[in-house]
PDB file of N, CA and C in Angstrom:
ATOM      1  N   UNK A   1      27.688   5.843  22.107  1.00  0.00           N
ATOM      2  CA  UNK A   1      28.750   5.707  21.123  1.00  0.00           C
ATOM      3  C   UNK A   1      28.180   6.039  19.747  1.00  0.00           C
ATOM      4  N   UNK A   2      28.692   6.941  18.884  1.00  0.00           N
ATOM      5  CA  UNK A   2      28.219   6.957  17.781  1.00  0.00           C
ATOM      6  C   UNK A   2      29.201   6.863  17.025  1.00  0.00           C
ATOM      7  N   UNK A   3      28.810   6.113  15.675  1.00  0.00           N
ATOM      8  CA  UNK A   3      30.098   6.042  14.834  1.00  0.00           C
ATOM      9  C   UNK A   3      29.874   6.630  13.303  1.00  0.00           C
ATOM     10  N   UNK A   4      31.153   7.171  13.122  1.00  0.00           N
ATOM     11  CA  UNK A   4      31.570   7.633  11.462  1.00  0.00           C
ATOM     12  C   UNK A   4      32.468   6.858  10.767  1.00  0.00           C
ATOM     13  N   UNK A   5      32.243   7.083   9.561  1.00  0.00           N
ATOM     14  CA  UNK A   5      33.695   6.138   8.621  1.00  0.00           C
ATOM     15  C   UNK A   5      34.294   7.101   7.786  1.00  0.00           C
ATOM     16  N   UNK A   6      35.201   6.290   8.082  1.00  0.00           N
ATOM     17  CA  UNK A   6      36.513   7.631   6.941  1.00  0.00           C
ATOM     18  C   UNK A   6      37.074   6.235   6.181  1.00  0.00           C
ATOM     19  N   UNK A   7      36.989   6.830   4.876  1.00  0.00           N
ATOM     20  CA  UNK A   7      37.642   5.641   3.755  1.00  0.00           C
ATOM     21  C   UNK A   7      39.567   5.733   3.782  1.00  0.00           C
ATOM     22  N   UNK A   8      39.619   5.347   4.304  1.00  0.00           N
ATOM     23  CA  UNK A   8      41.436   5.188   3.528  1.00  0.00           C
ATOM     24  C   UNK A   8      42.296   4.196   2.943  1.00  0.00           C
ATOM     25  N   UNK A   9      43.074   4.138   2.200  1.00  0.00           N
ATOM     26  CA  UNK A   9      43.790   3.456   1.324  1.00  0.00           C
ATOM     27  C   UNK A   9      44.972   2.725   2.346  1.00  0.00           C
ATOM     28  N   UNK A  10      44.837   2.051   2.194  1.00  0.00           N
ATOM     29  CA  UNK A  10      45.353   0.368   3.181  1.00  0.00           C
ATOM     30  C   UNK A  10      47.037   0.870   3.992  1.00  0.00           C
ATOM     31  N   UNK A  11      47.416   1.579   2.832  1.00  0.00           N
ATOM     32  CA  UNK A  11      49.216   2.129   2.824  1.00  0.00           C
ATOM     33  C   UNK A  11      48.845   3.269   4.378  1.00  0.00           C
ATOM     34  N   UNK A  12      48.188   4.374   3.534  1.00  0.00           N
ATOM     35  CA  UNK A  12      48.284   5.286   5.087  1.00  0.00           C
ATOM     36  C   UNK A  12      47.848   4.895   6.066  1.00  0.00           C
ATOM     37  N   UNK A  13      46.801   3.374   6.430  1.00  0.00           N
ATOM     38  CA  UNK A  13      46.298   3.334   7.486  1.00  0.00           C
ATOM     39  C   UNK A  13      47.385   2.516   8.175  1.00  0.00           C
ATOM     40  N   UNK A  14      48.416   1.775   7.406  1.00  0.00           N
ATOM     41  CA  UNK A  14      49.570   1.141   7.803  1.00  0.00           C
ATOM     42  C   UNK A  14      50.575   1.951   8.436  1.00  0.00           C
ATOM     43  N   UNK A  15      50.762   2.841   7.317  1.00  0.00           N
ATOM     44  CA  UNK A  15      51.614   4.063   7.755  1.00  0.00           C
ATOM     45  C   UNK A  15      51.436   4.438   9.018  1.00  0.00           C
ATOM     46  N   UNK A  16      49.947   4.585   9.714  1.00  0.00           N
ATOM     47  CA  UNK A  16      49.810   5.150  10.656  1.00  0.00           C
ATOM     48  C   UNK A  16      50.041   4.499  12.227  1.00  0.00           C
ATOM     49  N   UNK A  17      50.400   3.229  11.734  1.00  0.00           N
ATOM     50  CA  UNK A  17      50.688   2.606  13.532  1.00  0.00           C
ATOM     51  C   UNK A  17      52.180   2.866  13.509  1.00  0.00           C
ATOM     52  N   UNK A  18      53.041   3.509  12.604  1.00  0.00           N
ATOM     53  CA  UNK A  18      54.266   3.335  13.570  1.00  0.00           C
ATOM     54  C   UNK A  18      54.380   5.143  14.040  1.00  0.00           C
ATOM     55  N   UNK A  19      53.033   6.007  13.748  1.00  0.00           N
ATOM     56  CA  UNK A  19      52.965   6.540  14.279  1.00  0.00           C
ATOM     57  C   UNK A  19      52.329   6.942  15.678  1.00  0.00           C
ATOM     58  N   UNK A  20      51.438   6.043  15.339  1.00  0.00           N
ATOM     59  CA  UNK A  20      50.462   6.072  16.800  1.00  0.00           C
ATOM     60  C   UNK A  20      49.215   6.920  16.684  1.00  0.00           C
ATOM     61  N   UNK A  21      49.604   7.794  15.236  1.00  0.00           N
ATOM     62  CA  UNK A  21      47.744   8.441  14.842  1.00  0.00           C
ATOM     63  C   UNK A  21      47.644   8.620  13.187  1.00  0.00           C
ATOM     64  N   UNK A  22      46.498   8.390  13.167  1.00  0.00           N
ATOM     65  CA  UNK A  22      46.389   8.596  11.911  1.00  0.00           C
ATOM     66  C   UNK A  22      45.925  10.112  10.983  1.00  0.00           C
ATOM     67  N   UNK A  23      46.528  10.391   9.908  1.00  0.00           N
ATOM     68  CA  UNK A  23      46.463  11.715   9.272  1.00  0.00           C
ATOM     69  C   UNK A  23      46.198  11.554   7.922  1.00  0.00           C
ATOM     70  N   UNK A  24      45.258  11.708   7.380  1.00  0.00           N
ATOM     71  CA  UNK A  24      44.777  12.068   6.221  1.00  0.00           C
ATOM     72  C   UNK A  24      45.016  12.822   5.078  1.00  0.00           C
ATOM     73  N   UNK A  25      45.388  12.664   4.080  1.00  0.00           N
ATOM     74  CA  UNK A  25      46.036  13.547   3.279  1.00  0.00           C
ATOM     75  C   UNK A  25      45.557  15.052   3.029  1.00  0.00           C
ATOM     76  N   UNK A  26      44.187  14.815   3.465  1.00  0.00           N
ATOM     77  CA  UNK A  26      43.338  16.093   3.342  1.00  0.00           C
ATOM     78  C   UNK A  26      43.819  17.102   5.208  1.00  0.00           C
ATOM     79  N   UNK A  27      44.742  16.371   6.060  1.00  0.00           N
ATOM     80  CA  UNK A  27      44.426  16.966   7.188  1.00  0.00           C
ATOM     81  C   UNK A  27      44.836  18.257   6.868  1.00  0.00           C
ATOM     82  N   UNK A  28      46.175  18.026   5.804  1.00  0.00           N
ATOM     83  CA  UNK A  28      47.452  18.550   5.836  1.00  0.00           C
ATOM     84  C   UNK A  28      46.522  19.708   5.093  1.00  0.00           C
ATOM     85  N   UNK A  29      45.965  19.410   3.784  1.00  0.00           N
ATOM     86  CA  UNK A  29      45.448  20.153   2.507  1.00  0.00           C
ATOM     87  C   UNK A  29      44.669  21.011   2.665  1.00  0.00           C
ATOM     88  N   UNK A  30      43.741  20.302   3.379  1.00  0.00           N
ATOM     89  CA  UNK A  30      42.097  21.646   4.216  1.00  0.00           C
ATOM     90  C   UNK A  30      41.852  21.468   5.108  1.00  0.00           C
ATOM     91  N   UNK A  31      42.833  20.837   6.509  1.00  0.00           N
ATOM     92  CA  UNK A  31      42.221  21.006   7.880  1.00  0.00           C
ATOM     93  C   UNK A  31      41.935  20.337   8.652  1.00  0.00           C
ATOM     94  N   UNK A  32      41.453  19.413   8.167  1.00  0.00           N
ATOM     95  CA  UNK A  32      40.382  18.490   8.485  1.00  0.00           C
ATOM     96  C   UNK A  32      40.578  16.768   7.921  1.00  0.00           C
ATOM     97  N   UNK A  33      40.034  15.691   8.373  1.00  0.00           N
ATOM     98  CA  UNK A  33      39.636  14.483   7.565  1.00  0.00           C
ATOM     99  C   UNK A  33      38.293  14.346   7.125  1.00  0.00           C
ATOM    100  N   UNK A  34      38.003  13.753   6.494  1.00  0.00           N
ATOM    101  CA  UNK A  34      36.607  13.724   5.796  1.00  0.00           C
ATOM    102  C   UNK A  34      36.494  12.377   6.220  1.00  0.00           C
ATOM    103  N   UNK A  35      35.325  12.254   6.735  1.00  0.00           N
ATOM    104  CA  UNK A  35      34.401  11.281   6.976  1.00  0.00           C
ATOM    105  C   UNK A  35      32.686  11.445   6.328  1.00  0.00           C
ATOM    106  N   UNK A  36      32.170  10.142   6.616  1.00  0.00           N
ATOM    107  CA  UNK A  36      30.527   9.910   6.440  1.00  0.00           C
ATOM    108  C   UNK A  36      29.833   9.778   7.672  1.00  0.00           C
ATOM    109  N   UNK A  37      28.782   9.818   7.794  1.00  0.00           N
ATOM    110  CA  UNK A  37      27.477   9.760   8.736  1.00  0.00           C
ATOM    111  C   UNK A  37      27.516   8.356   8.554  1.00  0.00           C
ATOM    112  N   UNK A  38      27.014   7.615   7.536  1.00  0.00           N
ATOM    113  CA  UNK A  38      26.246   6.765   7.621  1.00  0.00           C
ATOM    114  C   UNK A  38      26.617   5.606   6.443  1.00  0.00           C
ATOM    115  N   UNK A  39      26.483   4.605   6.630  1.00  0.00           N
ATOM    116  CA  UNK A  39      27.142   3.555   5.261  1.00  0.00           C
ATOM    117  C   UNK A  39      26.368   3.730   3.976  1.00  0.00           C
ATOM    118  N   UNK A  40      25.177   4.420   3.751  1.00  0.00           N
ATOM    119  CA  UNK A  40      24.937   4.914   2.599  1.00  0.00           C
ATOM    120  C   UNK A  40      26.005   6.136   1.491  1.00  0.00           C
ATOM    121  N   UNK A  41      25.803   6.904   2.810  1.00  0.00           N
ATOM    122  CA  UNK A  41      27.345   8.057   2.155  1.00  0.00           C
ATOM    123  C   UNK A  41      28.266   7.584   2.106  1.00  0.00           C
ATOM    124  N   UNK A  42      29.119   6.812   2.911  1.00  0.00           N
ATOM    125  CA  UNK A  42      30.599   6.202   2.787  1.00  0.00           C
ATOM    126  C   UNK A  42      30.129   5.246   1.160  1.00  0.00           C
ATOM    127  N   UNK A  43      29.494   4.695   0.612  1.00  0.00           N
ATOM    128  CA  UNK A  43      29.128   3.804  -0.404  1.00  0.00           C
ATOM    129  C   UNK A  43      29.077   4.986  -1.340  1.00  0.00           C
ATOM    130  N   UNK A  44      28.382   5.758  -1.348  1.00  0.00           N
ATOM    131  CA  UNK A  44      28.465   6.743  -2.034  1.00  0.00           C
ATOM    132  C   UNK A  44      29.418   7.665  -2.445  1.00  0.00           C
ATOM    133  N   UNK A  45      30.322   8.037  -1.653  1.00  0.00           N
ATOM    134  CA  UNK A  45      31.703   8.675  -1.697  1.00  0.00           C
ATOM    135  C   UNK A  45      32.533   7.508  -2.106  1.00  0.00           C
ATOM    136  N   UNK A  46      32.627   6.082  -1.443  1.00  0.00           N
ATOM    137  CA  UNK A  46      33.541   5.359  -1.970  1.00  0.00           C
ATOM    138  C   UNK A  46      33.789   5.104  -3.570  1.00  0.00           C
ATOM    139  N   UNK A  47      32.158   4.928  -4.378  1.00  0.00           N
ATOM    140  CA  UNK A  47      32.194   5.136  -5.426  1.00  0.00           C
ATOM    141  C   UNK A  47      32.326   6.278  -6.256  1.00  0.00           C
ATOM    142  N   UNK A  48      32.486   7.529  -6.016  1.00  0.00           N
ATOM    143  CA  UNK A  48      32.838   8.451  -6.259  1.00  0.00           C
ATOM    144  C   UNK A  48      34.409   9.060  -6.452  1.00  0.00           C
ATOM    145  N   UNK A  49      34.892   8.530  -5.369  1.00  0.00           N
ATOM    146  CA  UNK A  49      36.049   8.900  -5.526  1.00  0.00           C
ATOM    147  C   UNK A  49      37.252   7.959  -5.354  1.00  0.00           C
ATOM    148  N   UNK A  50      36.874   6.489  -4.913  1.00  0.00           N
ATOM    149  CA  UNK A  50      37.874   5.863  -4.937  1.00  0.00           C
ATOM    150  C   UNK A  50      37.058   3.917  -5.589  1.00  0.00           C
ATOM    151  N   UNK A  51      36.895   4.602  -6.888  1.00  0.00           N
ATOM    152  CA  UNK A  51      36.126   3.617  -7.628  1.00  0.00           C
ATOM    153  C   UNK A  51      37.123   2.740  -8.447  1.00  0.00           C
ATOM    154  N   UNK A  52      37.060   1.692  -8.829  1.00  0.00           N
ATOM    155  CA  UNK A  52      38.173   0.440  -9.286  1.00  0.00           C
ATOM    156  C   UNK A  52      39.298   0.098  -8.040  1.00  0.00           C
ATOM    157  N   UNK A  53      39.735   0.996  -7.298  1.00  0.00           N
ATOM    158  CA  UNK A  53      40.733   0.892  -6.505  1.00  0.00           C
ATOM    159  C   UNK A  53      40.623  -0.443  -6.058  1.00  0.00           C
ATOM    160  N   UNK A  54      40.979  -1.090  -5.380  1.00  0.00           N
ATOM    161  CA  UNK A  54      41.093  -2.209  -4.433  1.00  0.00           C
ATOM    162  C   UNK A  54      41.603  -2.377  -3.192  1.00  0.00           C
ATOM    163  N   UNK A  55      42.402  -1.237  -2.378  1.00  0.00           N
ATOM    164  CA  UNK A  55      43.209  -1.606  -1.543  1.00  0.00           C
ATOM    165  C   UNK A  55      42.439   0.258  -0.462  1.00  0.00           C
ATOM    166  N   UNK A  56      41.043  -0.356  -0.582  1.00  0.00           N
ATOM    167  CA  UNK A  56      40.199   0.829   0.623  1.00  0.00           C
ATOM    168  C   UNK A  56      39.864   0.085   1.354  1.00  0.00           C
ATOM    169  N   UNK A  57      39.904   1.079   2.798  1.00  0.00           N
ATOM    170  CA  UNK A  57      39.395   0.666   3.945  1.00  0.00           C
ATOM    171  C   UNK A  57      38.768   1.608   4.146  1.00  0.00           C
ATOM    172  N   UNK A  58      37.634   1.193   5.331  1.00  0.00           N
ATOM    173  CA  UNK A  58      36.670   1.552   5.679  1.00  0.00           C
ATOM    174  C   UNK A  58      37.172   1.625   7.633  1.00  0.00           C
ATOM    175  N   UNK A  59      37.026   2.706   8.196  1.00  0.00           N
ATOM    176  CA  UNK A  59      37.878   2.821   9.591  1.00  0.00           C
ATOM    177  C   UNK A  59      36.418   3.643  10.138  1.00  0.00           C
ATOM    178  N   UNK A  60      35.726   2.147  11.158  1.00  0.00           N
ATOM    179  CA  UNK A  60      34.669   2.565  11.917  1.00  0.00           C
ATOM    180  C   UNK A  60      35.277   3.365  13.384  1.00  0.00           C
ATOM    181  N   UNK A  61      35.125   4.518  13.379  1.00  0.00           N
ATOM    182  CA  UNK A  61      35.347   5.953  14.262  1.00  0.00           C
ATOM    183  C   UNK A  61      34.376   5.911  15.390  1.00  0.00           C
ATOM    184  N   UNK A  62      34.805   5.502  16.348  1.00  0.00           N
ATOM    185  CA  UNK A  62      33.726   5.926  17.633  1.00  0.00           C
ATOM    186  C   UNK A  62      34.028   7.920  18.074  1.00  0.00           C
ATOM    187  N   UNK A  63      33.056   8.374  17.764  1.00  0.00           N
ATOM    188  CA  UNK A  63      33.106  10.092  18.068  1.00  0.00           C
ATOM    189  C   UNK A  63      33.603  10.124  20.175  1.00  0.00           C
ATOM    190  N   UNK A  64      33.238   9.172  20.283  1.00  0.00           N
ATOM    191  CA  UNK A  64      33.231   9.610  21.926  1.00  0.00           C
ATOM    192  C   UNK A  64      34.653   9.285  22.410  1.00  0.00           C
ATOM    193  N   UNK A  65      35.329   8.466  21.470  1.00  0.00           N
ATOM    194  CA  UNK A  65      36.821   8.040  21.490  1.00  0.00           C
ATOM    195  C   UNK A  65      37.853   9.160  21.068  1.00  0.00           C
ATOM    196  N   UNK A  66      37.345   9.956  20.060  1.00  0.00           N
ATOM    197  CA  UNK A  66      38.373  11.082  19.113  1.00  0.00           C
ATOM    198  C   UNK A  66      39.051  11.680  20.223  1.00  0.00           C
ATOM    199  N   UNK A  67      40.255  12.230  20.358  1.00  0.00           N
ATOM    200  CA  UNK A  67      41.149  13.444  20.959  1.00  0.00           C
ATOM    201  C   UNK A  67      40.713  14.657  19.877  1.00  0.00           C
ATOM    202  N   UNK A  68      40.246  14.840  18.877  1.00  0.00           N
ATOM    203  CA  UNK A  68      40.108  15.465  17.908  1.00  0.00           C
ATOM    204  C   UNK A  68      38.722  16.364  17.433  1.00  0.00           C
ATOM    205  N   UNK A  69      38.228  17.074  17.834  1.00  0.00           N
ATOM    206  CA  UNK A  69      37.017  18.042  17.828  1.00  0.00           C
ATOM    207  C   UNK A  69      36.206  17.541  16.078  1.00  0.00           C
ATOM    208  N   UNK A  70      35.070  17.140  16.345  1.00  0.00           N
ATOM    209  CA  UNK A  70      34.031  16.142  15.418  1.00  0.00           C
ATOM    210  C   UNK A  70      33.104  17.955  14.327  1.00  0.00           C
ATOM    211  N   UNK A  71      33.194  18.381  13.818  1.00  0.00           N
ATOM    212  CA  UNK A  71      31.885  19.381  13.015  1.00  0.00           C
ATOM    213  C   UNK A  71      31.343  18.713  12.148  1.00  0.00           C
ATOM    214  N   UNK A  72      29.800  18.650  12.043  1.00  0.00           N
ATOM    215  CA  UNK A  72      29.220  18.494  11.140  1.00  0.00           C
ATOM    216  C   UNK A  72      29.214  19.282  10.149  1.00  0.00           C
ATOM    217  N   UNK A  73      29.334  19.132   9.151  1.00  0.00           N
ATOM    218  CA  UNK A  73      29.501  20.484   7.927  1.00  0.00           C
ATOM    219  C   UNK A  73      28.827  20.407   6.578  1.00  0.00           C
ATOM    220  N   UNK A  74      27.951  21.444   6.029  1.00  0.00           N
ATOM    221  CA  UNK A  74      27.617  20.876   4.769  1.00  0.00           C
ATOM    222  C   UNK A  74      28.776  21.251   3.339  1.00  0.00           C
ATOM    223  N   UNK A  75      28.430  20.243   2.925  1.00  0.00           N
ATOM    224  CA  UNK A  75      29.656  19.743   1.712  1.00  0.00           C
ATOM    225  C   UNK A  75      29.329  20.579   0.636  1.00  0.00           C
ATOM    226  N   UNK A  76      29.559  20.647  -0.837  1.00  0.00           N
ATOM    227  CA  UNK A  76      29.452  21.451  -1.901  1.00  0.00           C
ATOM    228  C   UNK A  76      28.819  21.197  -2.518  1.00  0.00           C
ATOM    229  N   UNK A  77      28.201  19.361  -2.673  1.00  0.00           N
ATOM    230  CA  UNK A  77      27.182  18.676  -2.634  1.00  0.00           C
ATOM    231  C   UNK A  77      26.055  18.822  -2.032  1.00  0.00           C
ATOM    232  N   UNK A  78      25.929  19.144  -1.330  1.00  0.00           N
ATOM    233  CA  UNK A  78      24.384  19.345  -0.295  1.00  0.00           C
ATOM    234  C   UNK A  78      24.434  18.478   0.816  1.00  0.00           C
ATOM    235  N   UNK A  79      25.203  17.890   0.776  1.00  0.00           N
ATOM    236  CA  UNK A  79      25.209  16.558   2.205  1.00  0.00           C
ATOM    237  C   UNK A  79      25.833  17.233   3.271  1.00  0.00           C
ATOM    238  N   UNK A  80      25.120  16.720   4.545  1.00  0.00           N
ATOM    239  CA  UNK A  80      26.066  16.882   5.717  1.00  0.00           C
ATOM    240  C   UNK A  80      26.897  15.728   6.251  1.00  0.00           C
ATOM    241  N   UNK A  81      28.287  16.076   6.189  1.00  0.00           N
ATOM    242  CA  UNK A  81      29.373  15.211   6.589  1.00  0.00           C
ATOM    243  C   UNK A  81      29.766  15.860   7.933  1.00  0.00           C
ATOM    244  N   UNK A  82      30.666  14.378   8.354  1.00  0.00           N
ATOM    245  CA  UNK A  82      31.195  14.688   9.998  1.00  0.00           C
ATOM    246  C   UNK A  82      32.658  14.936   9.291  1.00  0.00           C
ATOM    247  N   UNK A  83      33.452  16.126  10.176  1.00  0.00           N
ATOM    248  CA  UNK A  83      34.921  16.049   9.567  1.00  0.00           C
ATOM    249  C   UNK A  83      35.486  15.931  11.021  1.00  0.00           C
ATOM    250  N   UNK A  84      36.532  16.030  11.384  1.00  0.00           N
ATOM    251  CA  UNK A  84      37.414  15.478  12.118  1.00  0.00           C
ATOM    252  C   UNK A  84      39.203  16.823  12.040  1.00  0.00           C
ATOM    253  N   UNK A  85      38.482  17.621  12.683  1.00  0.00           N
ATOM    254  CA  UNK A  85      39.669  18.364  12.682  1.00  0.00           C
ATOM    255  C   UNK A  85      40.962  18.304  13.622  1.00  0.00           C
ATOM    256  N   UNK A  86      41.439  17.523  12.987  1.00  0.00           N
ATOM    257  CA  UNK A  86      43.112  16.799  13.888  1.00  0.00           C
ATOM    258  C   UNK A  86      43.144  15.529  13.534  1.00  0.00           C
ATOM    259  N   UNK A  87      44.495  14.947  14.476  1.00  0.00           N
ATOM    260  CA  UNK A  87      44.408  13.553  13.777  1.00  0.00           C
ATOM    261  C   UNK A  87      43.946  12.427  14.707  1.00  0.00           C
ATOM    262  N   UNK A  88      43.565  11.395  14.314  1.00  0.00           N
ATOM    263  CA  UNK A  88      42.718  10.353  14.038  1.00  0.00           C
ATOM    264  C   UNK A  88      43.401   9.473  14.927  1.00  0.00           C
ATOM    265  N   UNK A  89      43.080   9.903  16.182  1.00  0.00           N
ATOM    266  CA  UNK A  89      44.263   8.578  17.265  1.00  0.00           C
ATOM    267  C   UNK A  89      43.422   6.938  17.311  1.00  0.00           C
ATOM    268  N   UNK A  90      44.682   6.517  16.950  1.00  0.00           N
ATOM    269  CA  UNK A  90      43.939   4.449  16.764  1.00  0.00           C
ATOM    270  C   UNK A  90      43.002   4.316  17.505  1.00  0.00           C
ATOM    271  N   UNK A  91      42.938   4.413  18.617  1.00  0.00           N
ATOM    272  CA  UNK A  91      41.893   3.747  19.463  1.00  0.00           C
ATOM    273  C   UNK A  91      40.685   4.191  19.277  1.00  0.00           C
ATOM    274  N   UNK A  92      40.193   5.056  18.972  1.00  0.00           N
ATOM    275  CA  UNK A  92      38.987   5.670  18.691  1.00  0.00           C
ATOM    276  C   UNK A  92      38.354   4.626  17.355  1.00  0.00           C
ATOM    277  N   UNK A  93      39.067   4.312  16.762  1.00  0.00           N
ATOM    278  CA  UNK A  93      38.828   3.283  15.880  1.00  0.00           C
ATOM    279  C   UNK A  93      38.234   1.499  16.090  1.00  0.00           C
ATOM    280  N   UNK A  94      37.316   1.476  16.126  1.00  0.00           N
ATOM    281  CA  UNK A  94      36.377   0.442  16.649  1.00  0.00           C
ATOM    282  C   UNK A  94      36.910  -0.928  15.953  1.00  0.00           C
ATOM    283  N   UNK A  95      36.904  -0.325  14.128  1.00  0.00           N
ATOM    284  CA  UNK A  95      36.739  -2.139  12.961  1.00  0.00           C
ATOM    285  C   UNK A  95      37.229  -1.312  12.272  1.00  0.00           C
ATOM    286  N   UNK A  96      38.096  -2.260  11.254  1.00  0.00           N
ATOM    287  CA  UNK A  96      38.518  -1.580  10.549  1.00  0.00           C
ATOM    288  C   UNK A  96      37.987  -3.118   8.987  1.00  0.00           C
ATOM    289  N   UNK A  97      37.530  -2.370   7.954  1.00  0.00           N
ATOM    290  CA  UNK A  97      36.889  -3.377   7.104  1.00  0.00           C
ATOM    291  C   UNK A  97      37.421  -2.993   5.424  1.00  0.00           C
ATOM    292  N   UNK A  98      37.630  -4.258   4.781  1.00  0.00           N
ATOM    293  CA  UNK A  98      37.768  -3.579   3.314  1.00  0.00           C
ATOM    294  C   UNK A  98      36.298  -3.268   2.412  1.00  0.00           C
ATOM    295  N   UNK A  99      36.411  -2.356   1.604  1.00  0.00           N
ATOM    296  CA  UNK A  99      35.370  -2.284   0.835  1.00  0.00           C
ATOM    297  C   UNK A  99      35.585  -3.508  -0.146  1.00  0.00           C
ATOM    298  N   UNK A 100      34.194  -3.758  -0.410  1.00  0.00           N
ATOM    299  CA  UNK A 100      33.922  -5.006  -1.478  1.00  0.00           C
ATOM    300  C   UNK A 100      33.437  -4.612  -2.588  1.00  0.00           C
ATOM    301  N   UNK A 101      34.193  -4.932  -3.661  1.00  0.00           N
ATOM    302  CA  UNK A 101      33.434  -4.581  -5.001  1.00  0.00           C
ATOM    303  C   UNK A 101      32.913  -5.665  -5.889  1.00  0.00           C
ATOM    304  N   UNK A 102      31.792  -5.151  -6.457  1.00  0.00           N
ATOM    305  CA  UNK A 102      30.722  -6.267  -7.095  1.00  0.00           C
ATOM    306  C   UNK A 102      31.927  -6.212  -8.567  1.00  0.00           C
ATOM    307  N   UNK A 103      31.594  -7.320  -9.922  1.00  0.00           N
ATOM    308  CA  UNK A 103      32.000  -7.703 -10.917  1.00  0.00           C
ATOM    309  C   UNK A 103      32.672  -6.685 -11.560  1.00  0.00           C
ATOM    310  N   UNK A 104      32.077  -5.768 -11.423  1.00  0.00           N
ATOM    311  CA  UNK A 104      32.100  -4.380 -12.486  1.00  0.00           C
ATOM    312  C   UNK A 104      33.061  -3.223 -11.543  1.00  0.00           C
ATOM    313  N   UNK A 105      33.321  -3.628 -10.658  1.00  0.00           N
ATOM    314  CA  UNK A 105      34.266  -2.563  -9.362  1.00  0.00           C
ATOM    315  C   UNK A 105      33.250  -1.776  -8.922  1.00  0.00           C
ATOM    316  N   UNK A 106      32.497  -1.594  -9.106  1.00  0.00           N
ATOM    317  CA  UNK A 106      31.232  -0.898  -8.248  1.00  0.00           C
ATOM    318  C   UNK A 106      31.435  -1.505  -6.736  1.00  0.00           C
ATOM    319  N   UNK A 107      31.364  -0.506  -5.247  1.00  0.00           N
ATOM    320  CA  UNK A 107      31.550  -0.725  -4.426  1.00  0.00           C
ATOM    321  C   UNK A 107      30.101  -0.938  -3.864  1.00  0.00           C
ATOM    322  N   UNK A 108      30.083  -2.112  -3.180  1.00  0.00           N
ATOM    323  CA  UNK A 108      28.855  -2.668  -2.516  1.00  0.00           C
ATOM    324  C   UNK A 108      28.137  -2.722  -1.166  1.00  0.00           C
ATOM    325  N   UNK A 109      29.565  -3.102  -0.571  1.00  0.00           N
ATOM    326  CA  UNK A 109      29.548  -2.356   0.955  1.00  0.00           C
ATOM    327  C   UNK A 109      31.305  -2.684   1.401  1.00  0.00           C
ATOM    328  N   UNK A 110      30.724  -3.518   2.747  1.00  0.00           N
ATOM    329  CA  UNK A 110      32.105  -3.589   3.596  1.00  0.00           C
ATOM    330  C   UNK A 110      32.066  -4.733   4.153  1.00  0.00           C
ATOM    331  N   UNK A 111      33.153  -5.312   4.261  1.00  0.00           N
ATOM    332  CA  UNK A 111      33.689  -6.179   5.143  1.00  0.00           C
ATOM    333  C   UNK A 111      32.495  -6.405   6.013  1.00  0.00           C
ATOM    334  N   UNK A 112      31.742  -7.419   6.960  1.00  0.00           N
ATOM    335  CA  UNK A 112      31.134  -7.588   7.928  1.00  0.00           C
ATOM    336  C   UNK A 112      32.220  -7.349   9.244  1.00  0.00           C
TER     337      UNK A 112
END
């Protein structure tokens, strides 16, 4: 079993059970969902791009669960990310956790 995290905002991951899969705003935009390797990058992207927010989740992805073909890809950044081309069926989804932010909204980690 190996797992990835994809950050999403509490609304679409809600949104997504009365569909039965989940879709990413980016599926629609470039293809794909964006995910992390590893809870260093998800911490890293979380603060990057969804910094002060309050209402992120963190959606632990088992790869061996996806209906959805997994590429590793390098980013524009230099990192290699896992993307997820299609959508994101629930069960493949292990935990689902909020991000925690320290005093200052700086994101720290996740939910245990």
């Amino acid at each position: 079993m190996a797992i990835i995290y994809h950050l999403a905002r509490t609304a679409d991951w809600e949104a997504a059970h009365a569909t039965g899969q989940y879709r990413a705003p980016s599926l629609d935009a470039e293809g794909f969902i964006h995910c992390c390797g590893d809870e260093a990058q998800m911490l890293a992207v979380a603060n990057a791009r969804f910094a002060g927010q309050q209402a992120v989740l963190v959606l632990d992805v088992d790869t061996d669960g996806l209906l959805s073909p997994v590429k590793h890809e390098a980013s524009r950044s230099g990192g290699i990310y896992p993307h997820i081309y299609g959508p994101l069926n629930l069960d493949a989804v292990r935990r689902v956790r909020r991000l925690l932010p320290d005093a200052g909204g700086r994101f720290i980690g996740a939910e245990p």
